[in-house]
Protein backbone atom coordinates (compact mmCIF):
# COMPACT_ATOMS: atom_id res chain seq x y z
CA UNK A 1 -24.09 -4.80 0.84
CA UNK A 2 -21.02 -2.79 1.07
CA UNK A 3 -19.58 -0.85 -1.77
CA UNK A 4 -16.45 -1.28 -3.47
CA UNK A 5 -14.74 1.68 -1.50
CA UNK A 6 -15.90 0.63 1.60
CA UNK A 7 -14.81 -2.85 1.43
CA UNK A 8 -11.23 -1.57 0.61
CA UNK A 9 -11.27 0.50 3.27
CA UNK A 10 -12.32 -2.31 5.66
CA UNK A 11 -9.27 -4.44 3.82
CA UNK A 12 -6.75 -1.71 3.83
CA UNK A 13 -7.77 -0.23 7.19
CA UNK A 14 -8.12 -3.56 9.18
CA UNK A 15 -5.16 -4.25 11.89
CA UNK A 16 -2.32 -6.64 10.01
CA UNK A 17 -1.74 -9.87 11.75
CA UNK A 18 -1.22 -12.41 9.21
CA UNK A 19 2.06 -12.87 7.17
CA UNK A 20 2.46 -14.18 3.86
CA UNK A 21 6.03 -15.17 2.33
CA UNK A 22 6.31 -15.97 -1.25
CA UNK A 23 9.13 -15.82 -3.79
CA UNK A 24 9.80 -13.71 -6.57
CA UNK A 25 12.43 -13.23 -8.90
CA UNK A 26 14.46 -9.88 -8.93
CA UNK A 27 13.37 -8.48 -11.74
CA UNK A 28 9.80 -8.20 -10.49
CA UNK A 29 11.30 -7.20 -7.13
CA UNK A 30 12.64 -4.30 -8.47
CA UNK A 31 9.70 -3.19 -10.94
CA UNK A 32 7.19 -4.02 -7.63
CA UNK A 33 9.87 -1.18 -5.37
CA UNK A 34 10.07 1.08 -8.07
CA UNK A 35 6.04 1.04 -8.54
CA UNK A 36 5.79 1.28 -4.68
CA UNK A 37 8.53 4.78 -4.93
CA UNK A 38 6.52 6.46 -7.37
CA UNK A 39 3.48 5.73 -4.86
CA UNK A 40 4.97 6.82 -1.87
CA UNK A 41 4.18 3.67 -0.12
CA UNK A 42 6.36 1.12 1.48
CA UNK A 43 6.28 -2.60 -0.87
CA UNK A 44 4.41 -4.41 1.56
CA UNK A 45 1.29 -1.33 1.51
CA UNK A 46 1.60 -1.76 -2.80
CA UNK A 47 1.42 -5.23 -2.58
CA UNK A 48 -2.07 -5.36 -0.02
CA UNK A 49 -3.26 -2.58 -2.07
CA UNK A 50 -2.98 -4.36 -5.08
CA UNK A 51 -5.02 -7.61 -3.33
CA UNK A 52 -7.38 -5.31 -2.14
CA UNK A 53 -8.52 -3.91 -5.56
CA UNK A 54 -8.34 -7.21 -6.92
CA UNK A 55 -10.67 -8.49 -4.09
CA UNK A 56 -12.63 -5.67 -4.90
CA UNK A 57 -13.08 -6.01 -8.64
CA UNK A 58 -14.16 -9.69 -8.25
CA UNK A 59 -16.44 -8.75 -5.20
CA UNK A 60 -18.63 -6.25 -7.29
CA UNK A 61 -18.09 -8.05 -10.39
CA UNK A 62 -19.94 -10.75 -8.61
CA UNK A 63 -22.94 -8.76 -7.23
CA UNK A 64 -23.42 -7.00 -10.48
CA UNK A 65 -23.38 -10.45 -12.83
CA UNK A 66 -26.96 -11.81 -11.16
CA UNK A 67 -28.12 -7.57 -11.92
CA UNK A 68 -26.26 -7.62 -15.40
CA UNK A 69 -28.03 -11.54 -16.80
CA UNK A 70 -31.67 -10.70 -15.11
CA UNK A 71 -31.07 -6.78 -17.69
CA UNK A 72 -30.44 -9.20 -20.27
CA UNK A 73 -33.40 -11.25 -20.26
């Protein structure tokens, strides 16, 4: 099974083909560029970045629950 890191790399790394348009308001518009200035990266890189983790959190969180309930028996 992969690890965390190396299914974000895969997620991150993979060639982008797919689009996604949603709508947001302004506000979070504006907070979403300013996080993506102080990161260097462009909006659309802070946005699959932020998937990514998430993908990645629930991923592991998932292999480790069947670990974490047979430790608590």
């Amino acid at each position: 099974m992969a690890t965390g890191q190396e299914l974000r790399k895969s997620l991150l790394n993979a060639k982008k083909t797919e689009r996604v348009i949603f709508a947001i308001t302004p506000e979070l518009k504006e907070a979403a560029t300013a996080q993506a200035e102080d990161r260097c990266v462009s909006l659309s890189a802070y946005i699959n970045s932020l998937i990514a983790d998430d993908v990645v959190a629930h991923a592991v969180g998932a292999s480790a629950a069947p670990v974490a309930a047979k430790e608590a028996r």
